[in-house]
C-alpha atoms as a PDB file:
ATOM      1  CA  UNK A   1       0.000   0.000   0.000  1.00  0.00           C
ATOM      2  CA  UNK A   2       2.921   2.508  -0.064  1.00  0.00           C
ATOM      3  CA  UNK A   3       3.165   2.840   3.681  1.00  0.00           C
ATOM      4  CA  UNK A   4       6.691   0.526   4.169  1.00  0.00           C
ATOM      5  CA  UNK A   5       8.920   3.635   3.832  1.00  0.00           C
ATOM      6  CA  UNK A   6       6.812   6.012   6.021  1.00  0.00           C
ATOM      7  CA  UNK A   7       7.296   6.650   9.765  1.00  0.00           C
ATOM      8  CA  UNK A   8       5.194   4.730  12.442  1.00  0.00           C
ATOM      9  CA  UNK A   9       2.790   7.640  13.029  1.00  0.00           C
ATOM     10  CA  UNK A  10       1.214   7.656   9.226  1.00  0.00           C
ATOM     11  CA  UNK A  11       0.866   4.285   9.300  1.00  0.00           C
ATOM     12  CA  UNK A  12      -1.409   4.305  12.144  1.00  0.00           C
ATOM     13  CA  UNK A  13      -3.147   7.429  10.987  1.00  0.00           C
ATOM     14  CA  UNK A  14      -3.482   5.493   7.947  1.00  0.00           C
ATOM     15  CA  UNK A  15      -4.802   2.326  10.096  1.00  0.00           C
ATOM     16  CA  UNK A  16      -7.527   4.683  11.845  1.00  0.00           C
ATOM     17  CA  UNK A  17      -8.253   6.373   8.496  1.00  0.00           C
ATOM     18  CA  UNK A  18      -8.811   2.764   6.262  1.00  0.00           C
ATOM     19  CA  UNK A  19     -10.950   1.285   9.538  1.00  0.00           C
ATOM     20  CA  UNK A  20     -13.001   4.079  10.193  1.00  0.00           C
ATOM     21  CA  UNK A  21     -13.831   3.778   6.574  1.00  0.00           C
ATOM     22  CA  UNK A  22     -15.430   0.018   6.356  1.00  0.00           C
ATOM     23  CA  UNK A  23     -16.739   0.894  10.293  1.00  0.00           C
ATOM     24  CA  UNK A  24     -14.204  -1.424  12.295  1.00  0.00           C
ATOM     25  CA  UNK A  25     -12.724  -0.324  15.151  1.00  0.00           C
ATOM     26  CA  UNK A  26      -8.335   0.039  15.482  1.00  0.00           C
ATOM     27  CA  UNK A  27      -6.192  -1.558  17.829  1.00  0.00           C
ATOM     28  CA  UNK A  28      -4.656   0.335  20.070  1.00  0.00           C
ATOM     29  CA  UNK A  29      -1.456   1.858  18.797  1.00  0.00           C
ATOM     30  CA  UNK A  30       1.745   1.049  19.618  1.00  0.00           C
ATOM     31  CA  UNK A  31       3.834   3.661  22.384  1.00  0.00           C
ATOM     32  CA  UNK A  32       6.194   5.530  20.016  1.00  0.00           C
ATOM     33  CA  UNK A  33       9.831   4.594  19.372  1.00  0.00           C
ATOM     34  CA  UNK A  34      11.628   7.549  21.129  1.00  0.00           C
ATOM     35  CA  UNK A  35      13.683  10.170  19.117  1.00  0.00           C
ATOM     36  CA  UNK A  36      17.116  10.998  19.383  1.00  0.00           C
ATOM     37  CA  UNK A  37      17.780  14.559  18.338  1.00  0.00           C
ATOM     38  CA  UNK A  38      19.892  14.274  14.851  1.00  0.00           C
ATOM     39  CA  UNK A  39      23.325  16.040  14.640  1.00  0.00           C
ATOM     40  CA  UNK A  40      22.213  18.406  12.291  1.00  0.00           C
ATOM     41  CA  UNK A  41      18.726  21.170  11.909  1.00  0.00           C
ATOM     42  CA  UNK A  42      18.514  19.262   8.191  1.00  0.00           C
ATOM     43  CA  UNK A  43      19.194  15.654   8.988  1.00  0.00           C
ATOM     44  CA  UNK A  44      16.073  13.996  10.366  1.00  0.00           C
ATOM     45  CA  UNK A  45      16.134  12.062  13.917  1.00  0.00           C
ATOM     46  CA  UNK A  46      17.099   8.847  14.009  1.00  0.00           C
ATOM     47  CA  UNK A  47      14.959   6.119  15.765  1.00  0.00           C
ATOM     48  CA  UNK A  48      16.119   4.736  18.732  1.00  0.00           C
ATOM     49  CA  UNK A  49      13.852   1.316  20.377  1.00  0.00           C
ATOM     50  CA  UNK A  50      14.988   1.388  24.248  1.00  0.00           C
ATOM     51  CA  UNK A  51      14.454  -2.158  25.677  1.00  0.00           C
ATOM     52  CA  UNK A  52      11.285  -2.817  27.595  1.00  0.00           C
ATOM     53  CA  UNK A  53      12.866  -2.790  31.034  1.00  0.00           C
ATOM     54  CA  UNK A  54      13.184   1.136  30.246  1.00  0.00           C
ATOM     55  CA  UNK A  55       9.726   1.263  31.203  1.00  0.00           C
ATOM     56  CA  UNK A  56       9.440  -1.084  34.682  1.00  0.00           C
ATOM     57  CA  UNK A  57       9.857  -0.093  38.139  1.00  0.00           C
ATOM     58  CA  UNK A  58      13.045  -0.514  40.270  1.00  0.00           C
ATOM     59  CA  UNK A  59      13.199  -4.068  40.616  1.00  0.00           C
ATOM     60  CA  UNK A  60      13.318  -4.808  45.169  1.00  0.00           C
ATOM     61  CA  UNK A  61      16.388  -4.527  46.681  1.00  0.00           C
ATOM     62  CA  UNK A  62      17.619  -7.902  48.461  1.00  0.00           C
ATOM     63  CA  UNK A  63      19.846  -8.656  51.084  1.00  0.00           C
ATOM     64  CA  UNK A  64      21.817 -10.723  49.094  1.00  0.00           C
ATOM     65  CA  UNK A  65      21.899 -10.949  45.479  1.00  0.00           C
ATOM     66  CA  UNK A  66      22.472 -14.505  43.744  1.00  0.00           C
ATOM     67  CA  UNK A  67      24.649 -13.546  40.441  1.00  0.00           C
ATOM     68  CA  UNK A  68      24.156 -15.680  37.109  1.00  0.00           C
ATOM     69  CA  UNK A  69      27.543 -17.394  37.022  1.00  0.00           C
ATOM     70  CA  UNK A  70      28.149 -17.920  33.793  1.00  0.00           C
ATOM     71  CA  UNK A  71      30.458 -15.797  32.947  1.00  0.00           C
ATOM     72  CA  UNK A  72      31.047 -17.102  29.398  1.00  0.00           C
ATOM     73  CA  UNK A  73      27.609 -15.653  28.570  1.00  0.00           C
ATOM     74  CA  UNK A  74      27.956 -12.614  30.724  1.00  0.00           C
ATOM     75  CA  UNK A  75      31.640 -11.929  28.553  1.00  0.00           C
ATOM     76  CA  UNK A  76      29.954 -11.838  25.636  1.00  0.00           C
ATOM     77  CA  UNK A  77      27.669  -9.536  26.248  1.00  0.00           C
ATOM     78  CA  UNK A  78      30.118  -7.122  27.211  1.00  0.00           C
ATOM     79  CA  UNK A  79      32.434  -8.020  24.781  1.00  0.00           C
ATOM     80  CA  UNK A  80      35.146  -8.992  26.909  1.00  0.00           C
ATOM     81  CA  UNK A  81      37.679 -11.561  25.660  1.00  0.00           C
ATOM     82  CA  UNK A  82      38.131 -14.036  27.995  1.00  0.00           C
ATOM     83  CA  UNK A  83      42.060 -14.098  27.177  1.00  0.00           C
ATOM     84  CA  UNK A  84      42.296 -10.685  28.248  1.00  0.00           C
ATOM     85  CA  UNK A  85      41.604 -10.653  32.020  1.00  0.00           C
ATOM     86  CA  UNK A  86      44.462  -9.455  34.209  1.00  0.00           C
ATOM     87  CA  UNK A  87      44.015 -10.726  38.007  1.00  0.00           C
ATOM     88  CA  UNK A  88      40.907 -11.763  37.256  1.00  0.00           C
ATOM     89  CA  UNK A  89      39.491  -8.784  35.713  1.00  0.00           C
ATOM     90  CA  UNK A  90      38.382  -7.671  32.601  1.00  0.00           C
ATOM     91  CA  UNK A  91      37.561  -3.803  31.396  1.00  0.00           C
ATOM     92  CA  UNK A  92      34.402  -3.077  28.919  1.00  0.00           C
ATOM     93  CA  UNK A  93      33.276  -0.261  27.520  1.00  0.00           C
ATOM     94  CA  UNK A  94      29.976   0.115  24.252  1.00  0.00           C
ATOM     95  CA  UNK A  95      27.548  -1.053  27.092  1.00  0.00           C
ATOM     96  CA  UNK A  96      24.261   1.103  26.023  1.00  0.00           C
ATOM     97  CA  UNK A  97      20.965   0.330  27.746  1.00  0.00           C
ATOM     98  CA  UNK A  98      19.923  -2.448  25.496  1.00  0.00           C
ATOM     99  CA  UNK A  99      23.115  -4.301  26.911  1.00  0.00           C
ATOM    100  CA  UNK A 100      22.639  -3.123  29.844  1.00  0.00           C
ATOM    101  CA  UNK A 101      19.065  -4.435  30.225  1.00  0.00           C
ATOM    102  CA  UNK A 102      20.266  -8.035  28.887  1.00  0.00           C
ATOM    103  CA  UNK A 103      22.688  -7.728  31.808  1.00  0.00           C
ATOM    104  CA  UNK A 104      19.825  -6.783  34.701  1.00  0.00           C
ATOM    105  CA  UNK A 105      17.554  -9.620  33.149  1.00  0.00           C
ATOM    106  CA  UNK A 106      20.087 -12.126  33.195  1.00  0.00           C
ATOM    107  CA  UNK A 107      21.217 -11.277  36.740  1.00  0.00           C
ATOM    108  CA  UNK A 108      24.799 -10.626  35.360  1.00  0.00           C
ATOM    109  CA  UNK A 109      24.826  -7.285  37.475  1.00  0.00           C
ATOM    110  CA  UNK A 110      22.903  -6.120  40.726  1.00  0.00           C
ATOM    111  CA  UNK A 111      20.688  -3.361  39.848  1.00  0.00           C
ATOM    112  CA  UNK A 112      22.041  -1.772  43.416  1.00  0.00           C
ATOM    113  CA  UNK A 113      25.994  -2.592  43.127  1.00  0.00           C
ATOM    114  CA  UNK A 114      27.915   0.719  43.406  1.00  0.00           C
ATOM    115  CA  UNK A 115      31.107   1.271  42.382  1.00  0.00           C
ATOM    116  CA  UNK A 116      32.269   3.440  45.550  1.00  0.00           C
ATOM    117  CA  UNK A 117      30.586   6.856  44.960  1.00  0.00           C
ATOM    118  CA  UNK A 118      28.642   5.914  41.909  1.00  0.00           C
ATOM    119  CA  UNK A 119      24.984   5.704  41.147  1.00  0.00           C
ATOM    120  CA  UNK A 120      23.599   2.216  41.582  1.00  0.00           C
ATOM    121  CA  UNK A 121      23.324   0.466  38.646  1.00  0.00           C
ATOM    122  CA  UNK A 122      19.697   0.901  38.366  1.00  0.00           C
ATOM    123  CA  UNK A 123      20.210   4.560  38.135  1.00  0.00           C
ATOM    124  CA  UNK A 124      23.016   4.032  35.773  1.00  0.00           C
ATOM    125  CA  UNK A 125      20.297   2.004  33.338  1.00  0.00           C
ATOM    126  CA  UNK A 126      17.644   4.738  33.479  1.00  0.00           C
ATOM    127  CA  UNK A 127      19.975   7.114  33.094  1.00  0.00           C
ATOM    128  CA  UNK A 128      20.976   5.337  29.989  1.00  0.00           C
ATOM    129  CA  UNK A 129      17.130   4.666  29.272  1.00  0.00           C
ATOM    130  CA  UNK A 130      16.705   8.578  29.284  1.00  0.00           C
ATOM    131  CA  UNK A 131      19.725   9.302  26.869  1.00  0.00           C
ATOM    132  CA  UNK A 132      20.306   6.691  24.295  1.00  0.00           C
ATOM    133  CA  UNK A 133      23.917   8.106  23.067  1.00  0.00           C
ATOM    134  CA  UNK A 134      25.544   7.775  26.215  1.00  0.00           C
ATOM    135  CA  UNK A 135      27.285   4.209  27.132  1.00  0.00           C
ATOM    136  CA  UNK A 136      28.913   3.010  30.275  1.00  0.00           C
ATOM    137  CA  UNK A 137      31.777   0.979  30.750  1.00  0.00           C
ATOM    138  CA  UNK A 138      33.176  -0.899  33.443  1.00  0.00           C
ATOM    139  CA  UNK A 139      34.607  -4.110  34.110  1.00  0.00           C
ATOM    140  CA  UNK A 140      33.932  -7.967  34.852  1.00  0.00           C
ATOM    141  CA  UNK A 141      35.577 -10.215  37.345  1.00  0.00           C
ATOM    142  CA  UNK A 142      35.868 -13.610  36.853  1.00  0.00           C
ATOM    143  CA  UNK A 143      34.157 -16.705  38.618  1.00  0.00           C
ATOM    144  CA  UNK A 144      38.016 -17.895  40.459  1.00  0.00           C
ATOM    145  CA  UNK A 145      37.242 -15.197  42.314  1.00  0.00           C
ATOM    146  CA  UNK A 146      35.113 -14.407  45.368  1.00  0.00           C
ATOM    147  CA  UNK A 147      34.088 -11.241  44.141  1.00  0.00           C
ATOM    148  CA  UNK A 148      32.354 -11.602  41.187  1.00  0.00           C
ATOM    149  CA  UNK A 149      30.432  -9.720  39.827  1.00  0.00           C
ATOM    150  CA  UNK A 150      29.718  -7.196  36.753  1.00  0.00           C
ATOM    151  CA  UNK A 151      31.055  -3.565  37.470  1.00  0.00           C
ATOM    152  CA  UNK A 152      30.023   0.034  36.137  1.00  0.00           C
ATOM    153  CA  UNK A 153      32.314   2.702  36.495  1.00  0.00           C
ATOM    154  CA  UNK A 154      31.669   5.679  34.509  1.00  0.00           C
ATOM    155  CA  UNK A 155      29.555   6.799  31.510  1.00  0.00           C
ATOM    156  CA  UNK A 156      30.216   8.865  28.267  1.00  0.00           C
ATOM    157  CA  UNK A 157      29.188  10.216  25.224  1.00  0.00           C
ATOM    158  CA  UNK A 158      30.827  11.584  22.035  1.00  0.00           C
ATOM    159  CA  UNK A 159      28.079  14.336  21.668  1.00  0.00           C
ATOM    160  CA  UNK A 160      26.274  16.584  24.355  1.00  0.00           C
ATOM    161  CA  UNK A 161      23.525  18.670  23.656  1.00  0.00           C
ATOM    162  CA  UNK A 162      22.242  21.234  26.551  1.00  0.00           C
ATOM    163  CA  UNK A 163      19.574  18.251  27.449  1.00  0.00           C
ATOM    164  CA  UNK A 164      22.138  16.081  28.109  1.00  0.00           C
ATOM    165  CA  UNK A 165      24.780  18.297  29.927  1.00  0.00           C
ATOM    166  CA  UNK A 166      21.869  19.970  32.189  1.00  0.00           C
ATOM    167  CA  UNK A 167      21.361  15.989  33.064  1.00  0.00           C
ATOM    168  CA  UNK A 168      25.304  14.887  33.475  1.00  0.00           C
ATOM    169  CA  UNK A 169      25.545  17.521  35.454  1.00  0.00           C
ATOM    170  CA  UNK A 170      23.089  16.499  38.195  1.00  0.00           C
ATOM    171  CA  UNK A 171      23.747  12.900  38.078  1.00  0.00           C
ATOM    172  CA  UNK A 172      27.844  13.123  37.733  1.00  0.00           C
ATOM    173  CA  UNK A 173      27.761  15.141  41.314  1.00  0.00           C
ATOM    174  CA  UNK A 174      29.483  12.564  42.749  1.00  0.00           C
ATOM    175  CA  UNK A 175      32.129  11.824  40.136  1.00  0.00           C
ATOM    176  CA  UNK A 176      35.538  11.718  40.574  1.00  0.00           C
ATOM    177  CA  UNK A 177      36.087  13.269  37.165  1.00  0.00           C
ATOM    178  CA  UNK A 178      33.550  14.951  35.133  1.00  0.00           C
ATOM    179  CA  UNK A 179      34.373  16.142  31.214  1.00  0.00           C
ATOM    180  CA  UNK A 180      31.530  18.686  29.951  1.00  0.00           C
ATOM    181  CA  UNK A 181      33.537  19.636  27.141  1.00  0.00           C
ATOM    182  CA  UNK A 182      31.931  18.808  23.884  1.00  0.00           C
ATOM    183  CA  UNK A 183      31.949  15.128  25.087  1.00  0.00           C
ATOM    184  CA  UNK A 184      30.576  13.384  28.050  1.00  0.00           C
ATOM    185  CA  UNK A 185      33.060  11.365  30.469  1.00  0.00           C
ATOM    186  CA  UNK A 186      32.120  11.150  34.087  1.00  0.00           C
ATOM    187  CA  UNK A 187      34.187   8.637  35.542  1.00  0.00           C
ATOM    188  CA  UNK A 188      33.597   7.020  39.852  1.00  0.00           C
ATOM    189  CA  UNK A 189      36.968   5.451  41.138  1.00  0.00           C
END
């Protein structure tokens, strides 16, 4: 019909329009994929889907969090090699929310670890929920040890528009280093 190439909203206008027109009622539409403001006033915004968990509340707090152990899994969706840990650690960085949210589902990370002064994790997802350019990075530790467990230690961005910097500014308070300078870096030792 000539509606493939046209964004979501026509093609449930054009749903409503075509149903209202034989006297059928429409399902419900679908919640809108969020925009991401495009890098230039002539380039049009890109798309962006943010996983589901985006949406749910904080998931309860318990005393003592039972970790998925398989690190194998866990290493891959970091994109850690497993021939690069050093004492039993292993650094990542690209984590955006979608890999982040594979992460929380899978129990890879507690949604309320904190590396020292950072956010908890959970805060860390929604913050990545709210701004889909930013990524966080961190590290793993591996299952010889008694401390695993999936780390996030800062969070950065190649881009910052006055949205985002009003944001990084409240949520980096607590950062041991903070870069507002055309780029995002806030980084929690």
């Amino acid at each position: 019909m000539g509606v493939r190439n046209r964004p979501l909203g026509h093609a449930v206008g054009l749903l409503l329009l075509l149903t209202a027109d034989v006297g059928c009622t429409a399902p419900e539409p679908a919640a809108a994929p969020r925009t991401v403001p495009a890098p230039s006033a002539t380039a049009t915004p890109a798309v962006v889907d943010t996983p589901p968990l985006c949406g749910a509340p904080a998931p309860a707090e318990v005393d003592e969090f039972r970790f998925n152990r398989d690190a194998a899994r866990r290493d891959q969706l970091v994109g850690v090699d497993p021939t690069t840990y050093l004492g039993g650690i292993a650094s990542f960085d690209e984590l955006d929310a979608g890999g982040l949210a594979q992460l929380l589902e899978s129990r890879f990370v507690d949604p309320y670890d904190r590396q020292n002064a950072a956010p908890p994790v959970w805060q860390i997802f929604r913050f990545l929920c709210a701004h889909p350019e930013v990524r966080a990075a961190g590290y793993v530790v591996s299952t010889d040890r008694e401390d695993y467990r999936t780390s996030i230690e800062s969070i950065y961005a190649q881009r910052v528009d006055a949205g985002l910097s009003t944001d990084a500014t409240a949520f980096c308070t607590e950062a041991d280093a903070v870069v507002l300078d055309g780029h995002l870096e806030c980084f929690w030792d």
